[in-house]
C-alpha atoms as a PDB file:
ATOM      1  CA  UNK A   1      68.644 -12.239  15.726  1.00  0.00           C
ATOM      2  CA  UNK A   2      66.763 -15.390  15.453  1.00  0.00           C
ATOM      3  CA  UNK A   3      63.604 -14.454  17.472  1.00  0.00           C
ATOM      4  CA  UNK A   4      63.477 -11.153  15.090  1.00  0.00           C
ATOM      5  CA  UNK A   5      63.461 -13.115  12.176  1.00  0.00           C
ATOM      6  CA  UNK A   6      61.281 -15.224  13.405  1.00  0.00           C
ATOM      7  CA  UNK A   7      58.636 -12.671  14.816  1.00  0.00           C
ATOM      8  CA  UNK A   8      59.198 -10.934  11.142  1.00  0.00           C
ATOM      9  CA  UNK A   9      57.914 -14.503   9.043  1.00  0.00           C
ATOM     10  CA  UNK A  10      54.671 -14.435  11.707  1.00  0.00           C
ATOM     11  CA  UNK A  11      54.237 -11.139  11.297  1.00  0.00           C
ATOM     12  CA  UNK A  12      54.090 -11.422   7.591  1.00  0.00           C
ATOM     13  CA  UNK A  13      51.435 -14.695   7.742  1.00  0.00           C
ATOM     14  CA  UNK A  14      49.297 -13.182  10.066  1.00  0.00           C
ATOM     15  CA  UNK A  15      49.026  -9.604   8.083  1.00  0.00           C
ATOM     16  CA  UNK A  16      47.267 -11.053   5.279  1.00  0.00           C
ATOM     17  CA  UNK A  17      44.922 -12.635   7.559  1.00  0.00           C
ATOM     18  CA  UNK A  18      44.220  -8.972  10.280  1.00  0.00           C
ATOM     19  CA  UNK A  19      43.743  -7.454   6.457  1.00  0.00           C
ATOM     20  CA  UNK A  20      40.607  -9.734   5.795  1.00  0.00           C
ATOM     21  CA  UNK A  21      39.251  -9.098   9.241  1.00  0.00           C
ATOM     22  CA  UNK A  22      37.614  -5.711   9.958  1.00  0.00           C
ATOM     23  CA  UNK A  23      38.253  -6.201  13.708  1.00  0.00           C
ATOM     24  CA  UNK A  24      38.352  -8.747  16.285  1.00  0.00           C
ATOM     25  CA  UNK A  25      36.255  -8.626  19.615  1.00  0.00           C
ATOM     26  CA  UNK A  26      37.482 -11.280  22.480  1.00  0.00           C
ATOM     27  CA  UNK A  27      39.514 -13.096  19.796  1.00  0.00           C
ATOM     28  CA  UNK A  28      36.636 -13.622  17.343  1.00  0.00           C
ATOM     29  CA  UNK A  29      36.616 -12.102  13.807  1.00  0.00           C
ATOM     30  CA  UNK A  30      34.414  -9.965  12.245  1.00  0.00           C
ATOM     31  CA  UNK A  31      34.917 -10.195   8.351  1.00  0.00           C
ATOM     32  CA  UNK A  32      35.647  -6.974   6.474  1.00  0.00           C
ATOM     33  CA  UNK A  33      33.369  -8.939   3.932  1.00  0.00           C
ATOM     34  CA  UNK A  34      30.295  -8.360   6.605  1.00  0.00           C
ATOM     35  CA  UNK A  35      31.189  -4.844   6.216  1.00  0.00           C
ATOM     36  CA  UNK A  36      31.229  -5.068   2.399  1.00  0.00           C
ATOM     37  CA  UNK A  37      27.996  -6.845   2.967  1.00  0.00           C
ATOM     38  CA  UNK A  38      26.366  -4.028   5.480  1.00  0.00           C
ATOM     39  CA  UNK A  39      27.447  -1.304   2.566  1.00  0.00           C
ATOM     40  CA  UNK A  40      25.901  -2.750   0.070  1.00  0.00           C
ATOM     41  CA  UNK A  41      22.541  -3.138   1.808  1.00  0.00           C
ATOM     42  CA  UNK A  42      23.078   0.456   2.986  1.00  0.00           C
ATOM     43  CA  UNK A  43      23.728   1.695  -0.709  1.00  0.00           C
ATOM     44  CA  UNK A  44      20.639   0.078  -2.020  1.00  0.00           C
ATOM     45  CA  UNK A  45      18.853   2.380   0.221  1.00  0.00           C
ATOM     46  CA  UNK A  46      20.219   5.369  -1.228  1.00  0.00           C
ATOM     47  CA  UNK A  47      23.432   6.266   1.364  1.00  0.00           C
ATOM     48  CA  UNK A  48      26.586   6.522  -0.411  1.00  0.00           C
ATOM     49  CA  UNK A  49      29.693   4.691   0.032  1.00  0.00           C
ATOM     50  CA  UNK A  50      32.274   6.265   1.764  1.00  0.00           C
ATOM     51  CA  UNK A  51      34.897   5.637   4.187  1.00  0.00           C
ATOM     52  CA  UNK A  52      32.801   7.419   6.773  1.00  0.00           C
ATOM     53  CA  UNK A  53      29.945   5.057   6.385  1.00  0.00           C
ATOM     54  CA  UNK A  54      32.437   2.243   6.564  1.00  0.00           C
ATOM     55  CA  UNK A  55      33.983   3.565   9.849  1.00  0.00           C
ATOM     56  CA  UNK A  56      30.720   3.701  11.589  1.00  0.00           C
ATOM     57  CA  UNK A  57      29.492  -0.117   9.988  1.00  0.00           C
ATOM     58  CA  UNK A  58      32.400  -1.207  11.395  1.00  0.00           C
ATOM     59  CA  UNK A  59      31.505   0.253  14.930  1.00  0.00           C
ATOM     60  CA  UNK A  60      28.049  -1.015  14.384  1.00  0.00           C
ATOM     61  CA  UNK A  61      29.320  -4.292  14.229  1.00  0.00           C
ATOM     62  CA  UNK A  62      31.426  -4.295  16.785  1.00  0.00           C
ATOM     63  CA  UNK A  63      28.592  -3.272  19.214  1.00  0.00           C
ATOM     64  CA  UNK A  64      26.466  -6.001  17.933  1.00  0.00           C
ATOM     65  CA  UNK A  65      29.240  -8.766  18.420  1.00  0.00           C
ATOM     66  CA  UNK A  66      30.181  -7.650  21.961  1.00  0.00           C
ATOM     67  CA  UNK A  67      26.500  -7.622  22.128  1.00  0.00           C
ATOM     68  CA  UNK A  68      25.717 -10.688  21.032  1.00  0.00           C
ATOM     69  CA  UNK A  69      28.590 -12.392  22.832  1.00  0.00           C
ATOM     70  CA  UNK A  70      26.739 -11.524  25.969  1.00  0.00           C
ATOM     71  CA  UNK A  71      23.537 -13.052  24.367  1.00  0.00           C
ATOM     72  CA  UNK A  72      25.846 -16.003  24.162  1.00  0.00           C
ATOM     73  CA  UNK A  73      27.165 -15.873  27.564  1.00  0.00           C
ATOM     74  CA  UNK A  74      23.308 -15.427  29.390  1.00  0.00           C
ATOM     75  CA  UNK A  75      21.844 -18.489  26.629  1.00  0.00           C
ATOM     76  CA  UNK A  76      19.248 -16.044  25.904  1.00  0.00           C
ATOM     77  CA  UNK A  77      18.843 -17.648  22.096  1.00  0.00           C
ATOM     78  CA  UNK A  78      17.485 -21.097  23.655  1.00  0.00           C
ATOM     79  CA  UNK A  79      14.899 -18.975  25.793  1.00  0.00           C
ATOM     80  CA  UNK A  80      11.381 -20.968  23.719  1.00  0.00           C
ATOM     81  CA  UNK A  81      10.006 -17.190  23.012  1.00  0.00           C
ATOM     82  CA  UNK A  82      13.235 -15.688  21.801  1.00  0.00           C
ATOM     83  CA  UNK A  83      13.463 -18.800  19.508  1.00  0.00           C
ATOM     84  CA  UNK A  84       9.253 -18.156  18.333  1.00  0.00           C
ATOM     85  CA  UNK A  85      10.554 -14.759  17.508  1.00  0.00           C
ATOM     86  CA  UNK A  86      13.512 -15.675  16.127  1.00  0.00           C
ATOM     87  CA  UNK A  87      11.936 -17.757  13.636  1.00  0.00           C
ATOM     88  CA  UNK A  88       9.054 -15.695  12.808  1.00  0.00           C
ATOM     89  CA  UNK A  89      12.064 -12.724  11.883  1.00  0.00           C
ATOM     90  CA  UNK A  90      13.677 -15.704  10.152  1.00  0.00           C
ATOM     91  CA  UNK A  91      10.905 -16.303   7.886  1.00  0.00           C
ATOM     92  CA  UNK A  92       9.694 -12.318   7.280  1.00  0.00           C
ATOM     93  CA  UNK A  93      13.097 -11.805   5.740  1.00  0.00           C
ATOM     94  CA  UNK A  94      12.466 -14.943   3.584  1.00  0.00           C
ATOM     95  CA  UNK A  95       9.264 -14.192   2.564  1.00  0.00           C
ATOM     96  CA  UNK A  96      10.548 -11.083   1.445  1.00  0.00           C
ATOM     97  CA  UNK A  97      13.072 -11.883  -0.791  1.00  0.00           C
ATOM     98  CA  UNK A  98      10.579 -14.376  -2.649  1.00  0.00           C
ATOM     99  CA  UNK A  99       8.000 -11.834  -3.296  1.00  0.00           C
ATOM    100  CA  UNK A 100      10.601  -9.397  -4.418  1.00  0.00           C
ATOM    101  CA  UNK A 101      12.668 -12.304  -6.627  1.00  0.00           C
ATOM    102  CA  UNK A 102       9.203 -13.008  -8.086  1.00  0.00           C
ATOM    103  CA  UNK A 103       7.963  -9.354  -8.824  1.00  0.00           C
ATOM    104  CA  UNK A 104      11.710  -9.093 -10.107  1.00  0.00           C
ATOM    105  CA  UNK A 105      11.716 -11.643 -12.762  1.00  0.00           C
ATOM    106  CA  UNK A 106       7.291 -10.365 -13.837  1.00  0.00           C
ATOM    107  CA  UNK A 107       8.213  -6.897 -14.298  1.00  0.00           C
ATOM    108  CA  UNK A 108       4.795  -4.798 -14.964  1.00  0.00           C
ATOM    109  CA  UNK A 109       4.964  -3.783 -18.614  1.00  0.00           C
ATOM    110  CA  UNK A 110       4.516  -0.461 -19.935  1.00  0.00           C
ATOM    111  CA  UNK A 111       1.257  -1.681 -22.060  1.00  0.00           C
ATOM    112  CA  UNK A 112      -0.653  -3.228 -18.583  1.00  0.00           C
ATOM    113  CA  UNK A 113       0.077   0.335 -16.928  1.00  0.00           C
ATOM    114  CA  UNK A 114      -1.405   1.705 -20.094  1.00  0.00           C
ATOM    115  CA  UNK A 115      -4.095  -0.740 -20.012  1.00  0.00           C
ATOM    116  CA  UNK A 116      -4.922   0.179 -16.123  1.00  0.00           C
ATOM    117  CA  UNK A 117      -4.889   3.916 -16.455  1.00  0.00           C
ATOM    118  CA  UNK A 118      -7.366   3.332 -19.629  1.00  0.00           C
ATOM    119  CA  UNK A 119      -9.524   1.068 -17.457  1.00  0.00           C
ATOM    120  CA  UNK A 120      -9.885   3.517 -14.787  1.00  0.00           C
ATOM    121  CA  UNK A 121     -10.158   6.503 -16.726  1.00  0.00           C
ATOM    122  CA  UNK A 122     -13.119   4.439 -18.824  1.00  0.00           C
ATOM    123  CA  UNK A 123     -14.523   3.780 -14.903  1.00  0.00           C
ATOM    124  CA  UNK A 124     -14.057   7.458 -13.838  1.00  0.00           C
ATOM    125  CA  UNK A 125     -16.117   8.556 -16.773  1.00  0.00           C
ATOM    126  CA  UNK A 126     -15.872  12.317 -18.314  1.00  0.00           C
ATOM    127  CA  UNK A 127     -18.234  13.581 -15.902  1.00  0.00           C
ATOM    128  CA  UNK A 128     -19.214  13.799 -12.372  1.00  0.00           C
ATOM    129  CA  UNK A 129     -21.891  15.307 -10.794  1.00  0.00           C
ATOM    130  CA  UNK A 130     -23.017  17.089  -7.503  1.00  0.00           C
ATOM    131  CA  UNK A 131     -26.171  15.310  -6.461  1.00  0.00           C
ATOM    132  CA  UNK A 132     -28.907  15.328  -3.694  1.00  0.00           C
ATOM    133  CA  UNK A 133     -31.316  12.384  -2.648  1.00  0.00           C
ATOM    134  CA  UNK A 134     -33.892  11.623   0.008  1.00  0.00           C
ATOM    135  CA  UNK A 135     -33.754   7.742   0.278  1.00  0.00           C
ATOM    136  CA  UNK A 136     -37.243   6.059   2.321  1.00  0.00           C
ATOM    137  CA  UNK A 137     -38.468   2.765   2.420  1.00  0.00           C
ATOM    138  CA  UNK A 138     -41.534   2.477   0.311  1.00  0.00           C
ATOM    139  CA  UNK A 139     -42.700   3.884  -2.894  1.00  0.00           C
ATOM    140  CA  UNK A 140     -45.537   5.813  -1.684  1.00  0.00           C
ATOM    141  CA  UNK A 141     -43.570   7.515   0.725  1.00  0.00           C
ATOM    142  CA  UNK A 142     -41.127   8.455  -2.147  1.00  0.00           C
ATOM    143  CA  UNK A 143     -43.613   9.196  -4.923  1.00  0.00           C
ATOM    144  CA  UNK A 144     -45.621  11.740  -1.745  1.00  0.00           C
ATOM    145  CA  UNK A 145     -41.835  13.578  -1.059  1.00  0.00           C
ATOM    146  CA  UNK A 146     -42.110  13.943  -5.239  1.00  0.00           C
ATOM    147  CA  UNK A 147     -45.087  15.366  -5.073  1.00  0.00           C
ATOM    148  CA  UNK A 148     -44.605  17.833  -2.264  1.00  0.00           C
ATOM    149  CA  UNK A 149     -40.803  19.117  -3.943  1.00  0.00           C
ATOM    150  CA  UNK A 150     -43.254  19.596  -7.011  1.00  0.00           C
ATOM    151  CA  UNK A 151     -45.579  22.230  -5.728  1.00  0.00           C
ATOM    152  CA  UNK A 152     -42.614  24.150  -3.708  1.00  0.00           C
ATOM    153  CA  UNK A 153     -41.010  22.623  -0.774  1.00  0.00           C
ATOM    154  CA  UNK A 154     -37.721  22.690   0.329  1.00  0.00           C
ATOM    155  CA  UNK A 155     -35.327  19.720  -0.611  1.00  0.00           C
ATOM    156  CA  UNK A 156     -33.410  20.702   2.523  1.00  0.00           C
ATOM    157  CA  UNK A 157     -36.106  19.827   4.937  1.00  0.00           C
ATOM    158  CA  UNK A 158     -37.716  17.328   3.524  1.00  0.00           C
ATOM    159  CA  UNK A 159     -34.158  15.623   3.364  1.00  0.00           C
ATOM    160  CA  UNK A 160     -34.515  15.331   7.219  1.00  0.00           C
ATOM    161  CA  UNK A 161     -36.655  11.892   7.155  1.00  0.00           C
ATOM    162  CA  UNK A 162     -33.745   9.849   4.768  1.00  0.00           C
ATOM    163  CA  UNK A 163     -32.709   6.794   5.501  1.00  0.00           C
ATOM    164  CA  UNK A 164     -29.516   7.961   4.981  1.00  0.00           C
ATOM    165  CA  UNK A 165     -28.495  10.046   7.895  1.00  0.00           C
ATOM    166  CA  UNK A 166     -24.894  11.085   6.672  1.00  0.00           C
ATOM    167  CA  UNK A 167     -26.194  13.082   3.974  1.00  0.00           C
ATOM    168  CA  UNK A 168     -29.638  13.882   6.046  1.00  0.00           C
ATOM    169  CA  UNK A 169     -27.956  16.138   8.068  1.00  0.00           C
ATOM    170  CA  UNK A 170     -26.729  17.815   4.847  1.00  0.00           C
ATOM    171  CA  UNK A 171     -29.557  18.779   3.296  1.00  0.00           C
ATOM    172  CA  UNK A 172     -29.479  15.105   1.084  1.00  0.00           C
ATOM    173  CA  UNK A 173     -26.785  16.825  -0.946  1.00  0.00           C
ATOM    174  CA  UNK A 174     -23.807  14.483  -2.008  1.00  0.00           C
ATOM    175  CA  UNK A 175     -20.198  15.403  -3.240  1.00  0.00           C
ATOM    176  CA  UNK A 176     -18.805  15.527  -6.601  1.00  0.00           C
ATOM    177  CA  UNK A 177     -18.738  12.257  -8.143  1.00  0.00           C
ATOM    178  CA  UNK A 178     -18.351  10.215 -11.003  1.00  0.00           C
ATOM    179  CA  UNK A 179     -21.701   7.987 -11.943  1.00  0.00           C
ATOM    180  CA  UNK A 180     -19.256   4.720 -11.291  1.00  0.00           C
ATOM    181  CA  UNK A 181     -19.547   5.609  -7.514  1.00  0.00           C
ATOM    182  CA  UNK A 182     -23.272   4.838  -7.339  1.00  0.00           C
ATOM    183  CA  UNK A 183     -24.921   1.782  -7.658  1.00  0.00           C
ATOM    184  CA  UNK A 184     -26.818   1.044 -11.353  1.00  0.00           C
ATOM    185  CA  UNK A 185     -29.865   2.518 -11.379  1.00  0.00           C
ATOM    186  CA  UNK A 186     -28.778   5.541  -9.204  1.00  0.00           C
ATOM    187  CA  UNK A 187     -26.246   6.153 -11.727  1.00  0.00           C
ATOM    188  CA  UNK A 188     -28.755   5.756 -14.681  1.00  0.00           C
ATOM    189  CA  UNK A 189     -31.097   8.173 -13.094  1.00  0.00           C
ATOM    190  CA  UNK A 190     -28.766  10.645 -12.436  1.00  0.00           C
ATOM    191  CA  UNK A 191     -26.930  10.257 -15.968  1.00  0.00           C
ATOM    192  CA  UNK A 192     -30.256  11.632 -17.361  1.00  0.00           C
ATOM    193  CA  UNK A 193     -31.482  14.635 -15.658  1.00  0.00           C
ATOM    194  CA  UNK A 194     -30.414  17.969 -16.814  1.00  0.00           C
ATOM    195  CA  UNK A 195     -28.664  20.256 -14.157  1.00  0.00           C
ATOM    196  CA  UNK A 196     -31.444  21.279 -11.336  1.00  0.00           C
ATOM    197  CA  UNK A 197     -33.859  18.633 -12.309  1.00  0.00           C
ATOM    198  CA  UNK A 198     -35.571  16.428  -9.962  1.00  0.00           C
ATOM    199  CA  UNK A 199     -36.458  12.573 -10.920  1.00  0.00           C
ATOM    200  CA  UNK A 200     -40.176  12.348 -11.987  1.00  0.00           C
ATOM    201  CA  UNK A 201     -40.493   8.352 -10.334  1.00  0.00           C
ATOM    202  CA  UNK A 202     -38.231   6.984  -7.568  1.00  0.00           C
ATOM    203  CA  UNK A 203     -35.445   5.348  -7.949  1.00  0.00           C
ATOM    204  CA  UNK A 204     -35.096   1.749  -6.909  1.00  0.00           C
ATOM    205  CA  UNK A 205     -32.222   0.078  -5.373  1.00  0.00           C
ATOM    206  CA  UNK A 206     -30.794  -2.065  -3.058  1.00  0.00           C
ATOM    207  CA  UNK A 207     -31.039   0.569  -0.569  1.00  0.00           C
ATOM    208  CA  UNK A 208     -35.284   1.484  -0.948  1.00  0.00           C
ATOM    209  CA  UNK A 209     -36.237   4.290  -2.814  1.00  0.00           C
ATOM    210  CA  UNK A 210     -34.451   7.409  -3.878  1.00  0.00           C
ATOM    211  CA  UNK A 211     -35.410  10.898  -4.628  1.00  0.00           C
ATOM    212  CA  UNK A 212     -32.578  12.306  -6.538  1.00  0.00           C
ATOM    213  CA  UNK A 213     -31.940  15.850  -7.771  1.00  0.00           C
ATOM    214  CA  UNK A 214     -28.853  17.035  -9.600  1.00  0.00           C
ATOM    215  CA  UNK A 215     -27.385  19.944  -8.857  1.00  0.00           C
ATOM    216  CA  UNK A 216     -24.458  20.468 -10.872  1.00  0.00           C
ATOM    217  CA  UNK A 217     -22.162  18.852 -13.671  1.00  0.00           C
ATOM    218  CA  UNK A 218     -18.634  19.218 -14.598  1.00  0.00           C
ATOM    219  CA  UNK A 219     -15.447  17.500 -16.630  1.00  0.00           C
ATOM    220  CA  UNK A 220     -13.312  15.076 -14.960  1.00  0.00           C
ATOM    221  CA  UNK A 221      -9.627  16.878 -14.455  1.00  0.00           C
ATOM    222  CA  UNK A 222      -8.244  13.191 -15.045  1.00  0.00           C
ATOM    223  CA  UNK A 223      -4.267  13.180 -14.238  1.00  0.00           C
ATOM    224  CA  UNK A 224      -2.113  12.511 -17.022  1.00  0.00           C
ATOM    225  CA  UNK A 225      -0.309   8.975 -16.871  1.00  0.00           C
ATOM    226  CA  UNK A 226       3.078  10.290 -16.388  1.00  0.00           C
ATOM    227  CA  UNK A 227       2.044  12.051 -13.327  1.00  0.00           C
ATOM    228  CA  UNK A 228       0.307   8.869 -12.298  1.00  0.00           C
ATOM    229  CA  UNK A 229       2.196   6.218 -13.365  1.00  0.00           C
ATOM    230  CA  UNK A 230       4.296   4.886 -10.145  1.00  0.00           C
ATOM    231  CA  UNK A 231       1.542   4.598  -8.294  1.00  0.00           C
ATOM    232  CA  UNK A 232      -0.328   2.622 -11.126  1.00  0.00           C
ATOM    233  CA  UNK A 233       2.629   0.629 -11.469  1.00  0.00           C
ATOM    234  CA  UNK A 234       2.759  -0.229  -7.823  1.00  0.00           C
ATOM    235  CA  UNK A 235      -0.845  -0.762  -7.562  1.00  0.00           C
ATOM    236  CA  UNK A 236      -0.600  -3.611 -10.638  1.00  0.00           C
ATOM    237  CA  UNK A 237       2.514  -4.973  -8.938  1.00  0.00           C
ATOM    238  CA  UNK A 238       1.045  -5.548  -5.207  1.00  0.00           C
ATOM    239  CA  UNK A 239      -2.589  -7.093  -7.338  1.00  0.00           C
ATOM    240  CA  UNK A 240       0.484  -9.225  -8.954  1.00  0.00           C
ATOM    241  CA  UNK A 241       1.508 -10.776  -5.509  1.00  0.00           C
ATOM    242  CA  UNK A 242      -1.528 -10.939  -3.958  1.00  0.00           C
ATOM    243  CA  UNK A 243      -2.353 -13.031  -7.062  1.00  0.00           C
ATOM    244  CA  UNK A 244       0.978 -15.344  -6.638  1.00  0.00           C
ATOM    245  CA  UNK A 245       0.007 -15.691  -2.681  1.00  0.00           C
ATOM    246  CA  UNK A 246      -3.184 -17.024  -3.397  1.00  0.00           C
ATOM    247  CA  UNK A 247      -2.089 -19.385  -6.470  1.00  0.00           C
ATOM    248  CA  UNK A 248       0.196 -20.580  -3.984  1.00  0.00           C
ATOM    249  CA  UNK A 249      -2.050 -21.066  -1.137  1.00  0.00           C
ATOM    250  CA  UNK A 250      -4.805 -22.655  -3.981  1.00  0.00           C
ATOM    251  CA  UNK A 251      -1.767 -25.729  -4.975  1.00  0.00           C
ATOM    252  CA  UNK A 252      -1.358 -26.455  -0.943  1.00  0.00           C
ATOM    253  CA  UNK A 253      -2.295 -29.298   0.745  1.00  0.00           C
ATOM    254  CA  UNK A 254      -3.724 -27.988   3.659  1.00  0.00           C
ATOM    255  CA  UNK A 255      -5.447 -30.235   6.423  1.00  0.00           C
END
């Protein structure tokens, strides 16, 4: 009667402490707080809690301790790459949560969204236009290619000697787009010709000289911000930590 009393009181210690363990593998514990822990992280990705996803976190952990008991066993941790890599995971997940503590606590505001879209709508322009161009060297050679689209030839063939081979092969015709896309003076050129007029001069730039023809215009279809939004957001908040990164690296002593 005494030893069934007695295994009664143990029994009744040691339940409250099996009820905070989710298992035990080779007499060590696994917490049912790791599984709380494992839950959570698997909720924040969108899985729902349940007792089925608890069931199979618990077998996941199990795995990885008997796992990682035989890590233990072969002193594979102390191997000098496993402990590079280790510490290179080690600091990944750091790094992590301080760029997502930071863009947690400088939130992207509705009016800087606003303020982008506006920008790049202002950039993108109302128009955009269907263009072709012969690009040469010199200004002779441009100003003859003038003169010979003038009294009748083809645009097509004489598009064969560009400098620019890509749209060469095309018959010097570009795709649709906005005057932002080309550098200044292209853009300024093209911004005054009516639709199937051909530039009188050539057009200088960076490049050489440009014979430029436009072949079409037509309204921007620019996306309404609602349909755009996340991704503006996202683009602000990634120019955001790029900008914290480099204040960073700016206030280190490096030598």
């Amino acid at each position: 009667m005494k030893r069934v009393l007695m295994l009664a009181a143990a029994l009744a210690v040691a339940g409250p402490v099996f009820a905070q363990n989710a298992a035990v593998v080779n007499g060590k514990a696994i917490p049912s707080t790791r599984v709380d822990q494992f839950v959570k992280l698997l909720t924040k990705q969108g899985q729902p809690d349940s007792p089925q996803l608890r069931e199979q976190v618990r077998e996941e952990l199990i795995n990885r301790e008997v796992l990682m008991q035989e890590v233990e066993k072969r002193g594979i941790a102390k191997k000098p790459d496993v402990q590079v890599e280790l510490e290179l995971s080690r600091q990944s997940v750091l790094i992590r949560q301080l760029l997502a503590d930071y863009a947690e606590k400088n939130p992207i505001s509705d009016a800087a969204i606003q303020a982008e879209y506006d920008n790049a709508k202002k950039v993108q322009g109302e128009k955009e236009y269907r263009a072709r161009h012969i690009l040469v060297e010199d200004e002779a050679k441009a100003r003859e290619i003038i003169a010979q689209l003038k009294a009748g030839g083809k645009f097509e063939e004489l598009a064969k000697q560009s400098k620019d081979t890509g749209s060469a092969a095309n018959g010097g015709e570009l795709d649709w787009a906005p005057p932002g896309t080309y550098v200044g003076p292209f853009a300024d050129a093209l911004g005054k010709l009516q639709k199937g007029q051909l530039t009188d001069a050539p057009v200088q730039t960076q490049f050489g000289y440009h014979v430029i023809q436009l072949e079409d215009v037509r309204d921007v279809q620019f996306p309404p911000l609602a349909e755009v939004k996340p991704q503006v957001e996202e683009s602000l908040r990634a120019a955001k930590l790029r900008s914290f990164q480099q204040e960073l690296r700016e206030k280190a002593k490096v030598q």
